[in-house]
N, C-alpha and C. Protein backbone atom coordinates (compact mmCIF):
# COMPACT_ATOMS: atom_id res chain seq x y z
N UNK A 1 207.34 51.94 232.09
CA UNK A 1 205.90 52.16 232.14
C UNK A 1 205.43 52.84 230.87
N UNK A 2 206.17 53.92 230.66
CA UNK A 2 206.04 54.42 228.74
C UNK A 2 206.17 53.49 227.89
N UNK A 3 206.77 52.63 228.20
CA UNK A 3 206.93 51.20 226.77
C UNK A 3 205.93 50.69 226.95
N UNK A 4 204.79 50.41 228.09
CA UNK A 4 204.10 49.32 228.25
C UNK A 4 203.00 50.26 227.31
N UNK A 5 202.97 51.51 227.58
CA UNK A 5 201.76 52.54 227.37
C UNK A 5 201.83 52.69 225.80
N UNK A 6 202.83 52.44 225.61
CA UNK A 6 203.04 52.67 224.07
C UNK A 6 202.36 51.38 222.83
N UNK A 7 202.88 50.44 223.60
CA UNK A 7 202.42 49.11 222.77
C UNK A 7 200.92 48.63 222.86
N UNK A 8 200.79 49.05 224.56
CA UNK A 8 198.92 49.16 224.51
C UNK A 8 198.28 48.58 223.46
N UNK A 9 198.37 50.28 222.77
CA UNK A 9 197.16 50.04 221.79
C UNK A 9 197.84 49.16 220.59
N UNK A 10 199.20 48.98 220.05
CA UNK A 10 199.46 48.20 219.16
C UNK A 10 199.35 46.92 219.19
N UNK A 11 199.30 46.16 220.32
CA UNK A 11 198.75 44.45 220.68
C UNK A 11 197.16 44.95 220.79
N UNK A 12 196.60 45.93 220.72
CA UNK A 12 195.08 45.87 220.71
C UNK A 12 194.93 45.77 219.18
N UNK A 13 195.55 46.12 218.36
CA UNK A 13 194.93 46.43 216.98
C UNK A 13 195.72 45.62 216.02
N UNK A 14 196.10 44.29 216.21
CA UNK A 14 196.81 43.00 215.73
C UNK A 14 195.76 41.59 215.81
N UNK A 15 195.93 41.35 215.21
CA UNK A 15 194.64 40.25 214.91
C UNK A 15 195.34 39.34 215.53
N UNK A 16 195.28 38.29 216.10
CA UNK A 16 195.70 37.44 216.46
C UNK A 16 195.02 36.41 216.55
N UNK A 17 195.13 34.59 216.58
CA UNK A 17 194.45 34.05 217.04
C UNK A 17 194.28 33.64 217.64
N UNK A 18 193.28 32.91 218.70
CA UNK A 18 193.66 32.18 219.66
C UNK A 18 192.39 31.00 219.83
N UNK A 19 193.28 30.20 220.81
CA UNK A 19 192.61 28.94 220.93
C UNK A 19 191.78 28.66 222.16
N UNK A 20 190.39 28.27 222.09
CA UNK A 20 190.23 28.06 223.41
C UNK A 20 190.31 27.26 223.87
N UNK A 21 190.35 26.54 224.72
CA UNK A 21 190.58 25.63 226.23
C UNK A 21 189.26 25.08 226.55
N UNK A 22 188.52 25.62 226.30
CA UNK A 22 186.92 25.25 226.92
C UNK A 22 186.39 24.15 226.28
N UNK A 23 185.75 23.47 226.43
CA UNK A 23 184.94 21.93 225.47
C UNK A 23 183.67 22.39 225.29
N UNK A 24 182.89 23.15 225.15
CA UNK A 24 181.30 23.18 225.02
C UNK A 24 180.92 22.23 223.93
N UNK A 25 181.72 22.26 222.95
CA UNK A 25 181.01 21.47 221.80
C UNK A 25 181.06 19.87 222.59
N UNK A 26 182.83 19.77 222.93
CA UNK A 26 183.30 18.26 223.55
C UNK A 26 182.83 17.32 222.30
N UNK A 27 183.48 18.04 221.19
CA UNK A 27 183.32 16.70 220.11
C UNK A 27 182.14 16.81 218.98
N UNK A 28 181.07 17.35 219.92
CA UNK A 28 179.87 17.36 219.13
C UNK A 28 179.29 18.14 218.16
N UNK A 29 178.83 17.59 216.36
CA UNK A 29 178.79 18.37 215.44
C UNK A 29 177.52 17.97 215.23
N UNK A 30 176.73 19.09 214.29
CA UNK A 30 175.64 18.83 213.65
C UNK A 30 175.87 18.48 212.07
N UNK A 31 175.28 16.94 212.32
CA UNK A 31 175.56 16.39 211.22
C UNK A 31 174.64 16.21 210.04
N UNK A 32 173.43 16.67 210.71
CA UNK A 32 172.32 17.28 209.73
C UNK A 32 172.72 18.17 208.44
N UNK A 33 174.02 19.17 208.78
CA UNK A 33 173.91 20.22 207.66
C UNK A 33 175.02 19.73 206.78
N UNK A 34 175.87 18.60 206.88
CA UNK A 34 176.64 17.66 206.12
C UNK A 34 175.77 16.79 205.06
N UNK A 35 176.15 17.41 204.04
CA UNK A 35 175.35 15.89 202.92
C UNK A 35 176.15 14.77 202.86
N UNK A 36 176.39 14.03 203.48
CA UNK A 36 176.68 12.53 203.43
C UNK A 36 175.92 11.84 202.90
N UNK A 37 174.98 11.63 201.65
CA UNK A 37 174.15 10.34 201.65
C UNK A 37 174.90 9.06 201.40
N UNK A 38 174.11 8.45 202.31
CA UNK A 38 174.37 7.14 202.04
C UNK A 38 175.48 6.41 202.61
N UNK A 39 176.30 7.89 203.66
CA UNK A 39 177.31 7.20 204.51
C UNK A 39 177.06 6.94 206.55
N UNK A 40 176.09 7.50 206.59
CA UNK A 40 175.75 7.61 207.69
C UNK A 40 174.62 6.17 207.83
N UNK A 41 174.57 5.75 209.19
CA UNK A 41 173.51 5.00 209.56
C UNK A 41 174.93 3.39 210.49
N UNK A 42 173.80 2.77 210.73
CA UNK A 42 174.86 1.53 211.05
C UNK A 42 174.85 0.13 209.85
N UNK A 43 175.96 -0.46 210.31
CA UNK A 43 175.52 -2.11 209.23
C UNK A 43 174.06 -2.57 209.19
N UNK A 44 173.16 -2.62 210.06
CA UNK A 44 172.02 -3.41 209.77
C UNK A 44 171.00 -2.44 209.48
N UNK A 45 171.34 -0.79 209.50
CA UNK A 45 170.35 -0.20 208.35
C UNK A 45 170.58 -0.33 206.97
N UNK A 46 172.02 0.03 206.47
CA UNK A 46 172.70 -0.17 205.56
C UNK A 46 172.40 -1.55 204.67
N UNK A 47 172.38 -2.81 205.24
CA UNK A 47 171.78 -4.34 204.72
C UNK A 47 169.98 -4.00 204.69
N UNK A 48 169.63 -3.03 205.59
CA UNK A 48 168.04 -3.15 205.26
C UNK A 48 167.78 -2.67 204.08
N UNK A 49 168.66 -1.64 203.56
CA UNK A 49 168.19 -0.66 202.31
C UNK A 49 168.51 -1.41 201.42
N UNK A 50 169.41 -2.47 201.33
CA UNK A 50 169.94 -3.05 200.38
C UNK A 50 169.09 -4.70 200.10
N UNK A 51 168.44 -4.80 201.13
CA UNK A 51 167.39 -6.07 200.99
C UNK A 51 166.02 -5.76 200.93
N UNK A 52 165.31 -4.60 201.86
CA UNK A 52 163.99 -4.83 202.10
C UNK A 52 163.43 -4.38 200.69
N UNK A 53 162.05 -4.65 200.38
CA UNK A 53 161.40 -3.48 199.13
C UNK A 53 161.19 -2.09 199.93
N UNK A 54 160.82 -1.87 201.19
CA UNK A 54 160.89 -0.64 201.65
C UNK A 54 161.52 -0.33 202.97
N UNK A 55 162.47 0.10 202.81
CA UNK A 55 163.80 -0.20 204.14
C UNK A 55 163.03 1.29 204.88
N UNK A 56 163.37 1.20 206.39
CA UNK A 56 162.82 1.83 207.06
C UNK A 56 163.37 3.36 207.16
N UNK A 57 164.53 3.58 206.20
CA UNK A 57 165.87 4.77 205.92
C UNK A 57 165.72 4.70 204.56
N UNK A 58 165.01 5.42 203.76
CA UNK A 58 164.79 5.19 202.50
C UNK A 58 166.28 5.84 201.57
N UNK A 59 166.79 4.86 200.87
CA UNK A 59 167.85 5.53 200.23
C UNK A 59 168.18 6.64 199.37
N UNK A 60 168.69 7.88 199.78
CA UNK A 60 168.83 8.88 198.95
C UNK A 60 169.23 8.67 197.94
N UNK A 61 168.88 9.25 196.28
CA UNK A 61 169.13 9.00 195.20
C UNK A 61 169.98 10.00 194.60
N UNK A 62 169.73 11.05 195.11
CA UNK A 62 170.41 12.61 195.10
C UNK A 62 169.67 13.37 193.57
N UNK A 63 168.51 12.98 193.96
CA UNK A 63 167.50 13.75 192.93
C UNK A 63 167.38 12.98 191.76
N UNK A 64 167.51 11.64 191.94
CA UNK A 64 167.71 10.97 189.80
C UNK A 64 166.61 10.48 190.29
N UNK A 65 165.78 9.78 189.47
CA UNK A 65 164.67 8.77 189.73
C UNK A 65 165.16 7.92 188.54
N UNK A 66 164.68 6.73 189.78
CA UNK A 66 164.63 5.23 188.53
C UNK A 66 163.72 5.18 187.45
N UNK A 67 164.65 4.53 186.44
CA UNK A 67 163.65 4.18 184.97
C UNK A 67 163.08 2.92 184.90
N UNK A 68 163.00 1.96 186.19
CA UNK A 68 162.39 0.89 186.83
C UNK A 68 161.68 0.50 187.89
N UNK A 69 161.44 -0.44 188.05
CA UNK A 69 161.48 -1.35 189.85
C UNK A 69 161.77 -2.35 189.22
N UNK A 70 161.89 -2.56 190.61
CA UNK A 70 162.44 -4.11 190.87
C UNK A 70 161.60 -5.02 191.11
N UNK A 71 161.55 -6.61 190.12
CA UNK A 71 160.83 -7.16 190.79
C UNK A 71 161.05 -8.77 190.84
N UNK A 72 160.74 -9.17 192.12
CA UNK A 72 161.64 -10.45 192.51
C UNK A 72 162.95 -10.34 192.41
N UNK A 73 163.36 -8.86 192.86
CA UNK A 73 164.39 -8.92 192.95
C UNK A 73 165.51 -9.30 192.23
N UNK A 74 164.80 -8.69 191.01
CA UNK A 74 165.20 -8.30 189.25
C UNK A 74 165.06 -6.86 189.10
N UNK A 75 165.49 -6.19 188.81
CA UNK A 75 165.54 -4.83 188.12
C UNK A 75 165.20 -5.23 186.72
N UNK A 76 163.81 -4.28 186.24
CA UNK A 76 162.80 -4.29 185.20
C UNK A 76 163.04 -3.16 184.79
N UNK A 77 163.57 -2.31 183.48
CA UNK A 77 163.79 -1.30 182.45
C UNK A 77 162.20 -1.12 182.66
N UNK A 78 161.48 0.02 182.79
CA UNK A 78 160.51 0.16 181.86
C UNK A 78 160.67 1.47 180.78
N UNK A 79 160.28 1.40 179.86
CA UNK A 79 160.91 2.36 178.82
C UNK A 79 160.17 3.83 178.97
N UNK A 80 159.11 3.45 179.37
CA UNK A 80 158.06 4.61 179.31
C UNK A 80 158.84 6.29 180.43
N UNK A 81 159.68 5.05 180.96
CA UNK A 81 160.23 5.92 182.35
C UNK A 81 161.87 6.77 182.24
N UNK A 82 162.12 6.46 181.02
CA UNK A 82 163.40 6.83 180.53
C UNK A 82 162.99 8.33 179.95
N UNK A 83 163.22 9.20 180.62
CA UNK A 83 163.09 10.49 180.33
C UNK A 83 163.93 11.08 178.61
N UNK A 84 162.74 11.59 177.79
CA UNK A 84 163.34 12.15 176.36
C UNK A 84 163.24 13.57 176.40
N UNK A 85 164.18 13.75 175.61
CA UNK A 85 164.94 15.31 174.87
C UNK A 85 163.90 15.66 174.26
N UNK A 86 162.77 16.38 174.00
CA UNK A 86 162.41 16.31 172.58
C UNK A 86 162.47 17.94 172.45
N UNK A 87 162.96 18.05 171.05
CA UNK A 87 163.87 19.26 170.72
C UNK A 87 162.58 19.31 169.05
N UNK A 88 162.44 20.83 169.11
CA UNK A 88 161.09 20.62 167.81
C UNK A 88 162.57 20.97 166.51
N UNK A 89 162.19 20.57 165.24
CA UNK A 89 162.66 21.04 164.30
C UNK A 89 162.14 22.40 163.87
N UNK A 90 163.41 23.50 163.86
CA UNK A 90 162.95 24.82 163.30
C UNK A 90 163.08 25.08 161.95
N UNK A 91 163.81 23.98 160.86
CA UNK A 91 164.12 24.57 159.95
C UNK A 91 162.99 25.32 159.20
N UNK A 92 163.58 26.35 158.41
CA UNK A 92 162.54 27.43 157.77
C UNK A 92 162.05 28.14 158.95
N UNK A 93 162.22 28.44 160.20
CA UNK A 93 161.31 29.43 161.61
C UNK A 93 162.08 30.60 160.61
N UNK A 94 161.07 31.44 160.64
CA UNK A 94 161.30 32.83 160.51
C UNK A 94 161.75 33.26 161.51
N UNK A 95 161.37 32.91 162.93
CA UNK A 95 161.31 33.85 164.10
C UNK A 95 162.54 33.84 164.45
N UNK A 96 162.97 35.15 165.05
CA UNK A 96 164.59 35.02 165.69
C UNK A 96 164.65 35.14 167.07
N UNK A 97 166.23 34.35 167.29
CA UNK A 97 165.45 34.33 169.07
C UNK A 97 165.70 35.17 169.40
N UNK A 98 165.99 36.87 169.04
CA UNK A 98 165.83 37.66 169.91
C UNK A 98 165.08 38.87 169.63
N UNK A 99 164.51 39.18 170.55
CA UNK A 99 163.74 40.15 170.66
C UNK A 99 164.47 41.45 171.12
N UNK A 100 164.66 43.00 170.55
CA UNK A 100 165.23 43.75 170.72
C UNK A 100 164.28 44.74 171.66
N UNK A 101 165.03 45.39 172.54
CA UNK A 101 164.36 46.50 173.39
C UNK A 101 163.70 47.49 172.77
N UNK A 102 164.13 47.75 171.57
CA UNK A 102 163.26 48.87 170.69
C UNK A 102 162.24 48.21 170.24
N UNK A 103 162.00 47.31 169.96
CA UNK A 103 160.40 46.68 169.63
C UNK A 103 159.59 47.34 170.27
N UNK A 104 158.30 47.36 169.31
CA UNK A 104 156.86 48.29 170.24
C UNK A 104 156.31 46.91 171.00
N UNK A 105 155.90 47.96 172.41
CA UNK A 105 155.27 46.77 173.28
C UNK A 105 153.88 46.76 172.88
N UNK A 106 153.40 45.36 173.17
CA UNK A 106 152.53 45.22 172.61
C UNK A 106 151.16 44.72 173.99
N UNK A 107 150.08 45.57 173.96
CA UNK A 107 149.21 45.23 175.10
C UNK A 107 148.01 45.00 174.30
N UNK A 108 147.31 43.65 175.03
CA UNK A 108 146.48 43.03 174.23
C UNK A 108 145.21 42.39 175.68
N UNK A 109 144.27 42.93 175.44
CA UNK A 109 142.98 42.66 176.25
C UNK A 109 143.08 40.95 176.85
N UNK A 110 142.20 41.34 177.85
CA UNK A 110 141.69 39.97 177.94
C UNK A 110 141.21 39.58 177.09
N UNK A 111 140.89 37.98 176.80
CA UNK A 111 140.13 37.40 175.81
C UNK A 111 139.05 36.78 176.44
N UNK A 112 137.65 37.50 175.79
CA UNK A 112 136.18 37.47 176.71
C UNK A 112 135.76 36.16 175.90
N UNK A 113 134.40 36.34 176.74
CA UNK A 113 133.53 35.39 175.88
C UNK A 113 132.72 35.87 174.53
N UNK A 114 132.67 37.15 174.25
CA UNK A 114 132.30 38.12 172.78
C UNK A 114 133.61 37.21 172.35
N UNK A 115 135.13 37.42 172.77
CA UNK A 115 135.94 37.83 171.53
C UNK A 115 135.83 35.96 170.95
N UNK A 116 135.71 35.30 172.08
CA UNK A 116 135.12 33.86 171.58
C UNK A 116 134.27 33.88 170.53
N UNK A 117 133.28 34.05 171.36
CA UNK A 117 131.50 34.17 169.89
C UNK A 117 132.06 34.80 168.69
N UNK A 118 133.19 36.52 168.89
CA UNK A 118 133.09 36.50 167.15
C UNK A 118 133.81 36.17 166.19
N UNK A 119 135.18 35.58 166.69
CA UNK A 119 136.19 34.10 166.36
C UNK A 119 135.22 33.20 165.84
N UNK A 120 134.09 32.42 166.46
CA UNK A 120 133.82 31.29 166.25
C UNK A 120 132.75 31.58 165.51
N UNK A 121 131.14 32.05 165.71
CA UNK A 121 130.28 32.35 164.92
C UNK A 121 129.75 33.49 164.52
N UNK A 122 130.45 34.35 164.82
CA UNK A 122 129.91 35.78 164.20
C UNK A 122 129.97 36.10 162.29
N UNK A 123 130.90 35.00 162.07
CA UNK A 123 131.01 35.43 160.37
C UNK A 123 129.84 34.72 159.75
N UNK A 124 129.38 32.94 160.39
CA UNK A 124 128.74 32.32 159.96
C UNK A 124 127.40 32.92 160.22
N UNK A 125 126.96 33.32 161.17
CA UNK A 125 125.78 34.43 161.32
C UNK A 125 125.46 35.64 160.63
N UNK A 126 126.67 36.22 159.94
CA UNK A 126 126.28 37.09 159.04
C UNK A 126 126.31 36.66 157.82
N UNK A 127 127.03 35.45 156.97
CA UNK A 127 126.87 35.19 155.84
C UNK A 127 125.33 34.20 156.20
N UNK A 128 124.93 33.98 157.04
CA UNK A 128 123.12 33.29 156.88
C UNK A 128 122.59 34.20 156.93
N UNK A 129 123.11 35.66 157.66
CA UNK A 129 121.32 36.50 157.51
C UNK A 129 121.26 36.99 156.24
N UNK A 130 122.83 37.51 155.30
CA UNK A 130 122.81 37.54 154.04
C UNK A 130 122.13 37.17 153.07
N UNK A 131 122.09 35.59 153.43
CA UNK A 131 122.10 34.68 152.49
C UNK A 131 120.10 33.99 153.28
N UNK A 132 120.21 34.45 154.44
CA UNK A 132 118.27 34.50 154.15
C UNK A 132 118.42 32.85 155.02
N UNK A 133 118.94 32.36 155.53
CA UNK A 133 118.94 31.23 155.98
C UNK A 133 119.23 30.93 157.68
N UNK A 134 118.20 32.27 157.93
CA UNK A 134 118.14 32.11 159.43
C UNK A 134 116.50 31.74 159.78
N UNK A 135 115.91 31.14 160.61
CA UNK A 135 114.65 31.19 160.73
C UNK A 135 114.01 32.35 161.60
N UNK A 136 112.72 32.23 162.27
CA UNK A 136 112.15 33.50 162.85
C UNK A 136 112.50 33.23 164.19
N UNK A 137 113.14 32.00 164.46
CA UNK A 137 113.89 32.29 165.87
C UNK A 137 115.13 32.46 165.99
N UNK A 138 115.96 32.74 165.16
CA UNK A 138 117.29 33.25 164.64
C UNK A 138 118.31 31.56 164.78
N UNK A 139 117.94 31.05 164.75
CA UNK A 139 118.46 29.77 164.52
C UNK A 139 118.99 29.67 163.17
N UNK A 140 119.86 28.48 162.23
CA UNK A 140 120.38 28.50 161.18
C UNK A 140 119.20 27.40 160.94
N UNK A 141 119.04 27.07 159.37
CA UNK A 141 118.40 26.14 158.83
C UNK A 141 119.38 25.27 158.65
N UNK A 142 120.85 25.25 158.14
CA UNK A 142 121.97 24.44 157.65
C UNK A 142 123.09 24.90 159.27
N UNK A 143 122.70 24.39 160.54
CA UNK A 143 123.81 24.42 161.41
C UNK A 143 124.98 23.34 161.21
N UNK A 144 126.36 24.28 161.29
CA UNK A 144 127.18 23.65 161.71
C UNK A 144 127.62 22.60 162.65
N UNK A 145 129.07 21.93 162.50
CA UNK A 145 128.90 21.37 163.48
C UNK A 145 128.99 21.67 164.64
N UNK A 146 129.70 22.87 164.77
CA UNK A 146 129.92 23.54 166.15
C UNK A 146 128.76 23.94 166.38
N UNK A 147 127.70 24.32 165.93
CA UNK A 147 126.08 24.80 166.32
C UNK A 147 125.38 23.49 166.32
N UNK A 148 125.73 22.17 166.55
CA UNK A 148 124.90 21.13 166.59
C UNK A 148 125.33 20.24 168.06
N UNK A 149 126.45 20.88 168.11
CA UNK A 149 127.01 20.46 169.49
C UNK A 149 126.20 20.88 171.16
N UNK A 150 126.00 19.89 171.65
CA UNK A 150 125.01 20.03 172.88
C UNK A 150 126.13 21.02 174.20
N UNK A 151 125.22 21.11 175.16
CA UNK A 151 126.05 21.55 176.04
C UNK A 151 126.69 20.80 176.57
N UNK A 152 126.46 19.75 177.06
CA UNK A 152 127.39 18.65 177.40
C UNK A 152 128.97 18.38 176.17
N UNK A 153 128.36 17.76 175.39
CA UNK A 153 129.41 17.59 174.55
C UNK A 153 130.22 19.02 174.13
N UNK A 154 129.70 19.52 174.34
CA UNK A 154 130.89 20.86 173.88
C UNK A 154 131.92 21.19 175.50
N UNK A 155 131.09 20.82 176.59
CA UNK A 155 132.13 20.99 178.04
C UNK A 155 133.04 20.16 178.04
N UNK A 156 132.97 18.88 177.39
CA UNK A 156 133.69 17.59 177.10
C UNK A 156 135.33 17.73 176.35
N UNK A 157 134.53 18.97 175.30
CA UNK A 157 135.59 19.10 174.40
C UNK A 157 136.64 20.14 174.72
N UNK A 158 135.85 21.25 175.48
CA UNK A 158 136.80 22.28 175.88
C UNK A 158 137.55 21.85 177.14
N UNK A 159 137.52 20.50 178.14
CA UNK A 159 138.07 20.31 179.16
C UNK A 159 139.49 19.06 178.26
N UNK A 160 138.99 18.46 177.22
CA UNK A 160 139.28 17.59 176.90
C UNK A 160 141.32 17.98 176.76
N UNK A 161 142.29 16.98 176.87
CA UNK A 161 143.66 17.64 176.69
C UNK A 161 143.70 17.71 175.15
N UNK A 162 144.87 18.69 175.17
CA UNK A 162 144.98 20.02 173.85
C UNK A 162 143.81 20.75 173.44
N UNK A 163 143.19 20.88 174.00
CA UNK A 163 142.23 22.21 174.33
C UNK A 163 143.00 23.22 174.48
N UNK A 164 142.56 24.80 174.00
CA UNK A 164 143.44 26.03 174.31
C UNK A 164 143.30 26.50 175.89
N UNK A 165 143.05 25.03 177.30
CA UNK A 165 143.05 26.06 178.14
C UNK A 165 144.24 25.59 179.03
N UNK A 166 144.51 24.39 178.40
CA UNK A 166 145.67 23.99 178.74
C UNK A 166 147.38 24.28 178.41
């Protein structure tokens, strides 16, 4: 009875494994969290993906996209669809790619609609009042082209692509 008392706790604190007996699963896995593409389904889904233009099990690609379609059941290159590298030339960049932690940080305002106006016409407004070539409604006599531009056409231009808001 001391031997049994003794080993007690040493078969308690032994890992062991064991097997169960019970079926709850009885076979059954979730096969959802398996990536199989493209092996699952039966023969006549399998022939649909491979004949229809839009099979009712659309075939996983595993993230590539085609640089075609198909048509009449020809595969058509289109070139436009062939994804490019484009890598800029740096030769001569001053800039280095790294930036060191001791650099001063640098905090810089929003950019209003003043810091617009005095970018764009605040110099040309002071070399006309200089120069006497404003009228009595502060208009220019010799406007630019950016001062000849309507409101329309100037919304045109700032929505237009490569605009700075893009």
């Amino acid at each position: 009875m001391q031997n049994c008392i003794k080993l007690l706790p040493l078969a308690l604190k032994c890992n062991q494994r064991a097997i169960s007996t019970t079926a709850p699963m009885a076979g059954k896995r979730n096969f959802r969290k398996f990536n199989v593409y493209g092996k699952r389904g039966t023969r006549v889904v399998k022939e649909a993906q491979r004949t229809l233009a839009n099979p009712p099990v659309a075939i996983h690609k595993r993230g590539v996209r085609d640089t075609g379609i198909t048509v009449n059941g020809q595969f058509v290159e289109i070139p436009e669809k062939i994804p490019d590298i484009i890598v800029p030339d740096l030769t001569g960049c001053k800039l280095k790619p790294y930036v060191s932690y001791k650099a001063p940080e640098v905090i810089q305002s929003e950019f209003t609609s003043l810091d617009l106006f005095n970018a764009v016409y605040s110099q040309k407004i002071i070399e006309d009042f200089k120069a006497g070539k404003l009228e009595a409604d502060g208009s220019a006599t010799e406007p630019s082209p950016n001062e000849q531009l309507t409101p329309e056409l100037a919304l045109q231009r700032a929505r237009k692509t490569g605009s700075d808001i893009f």
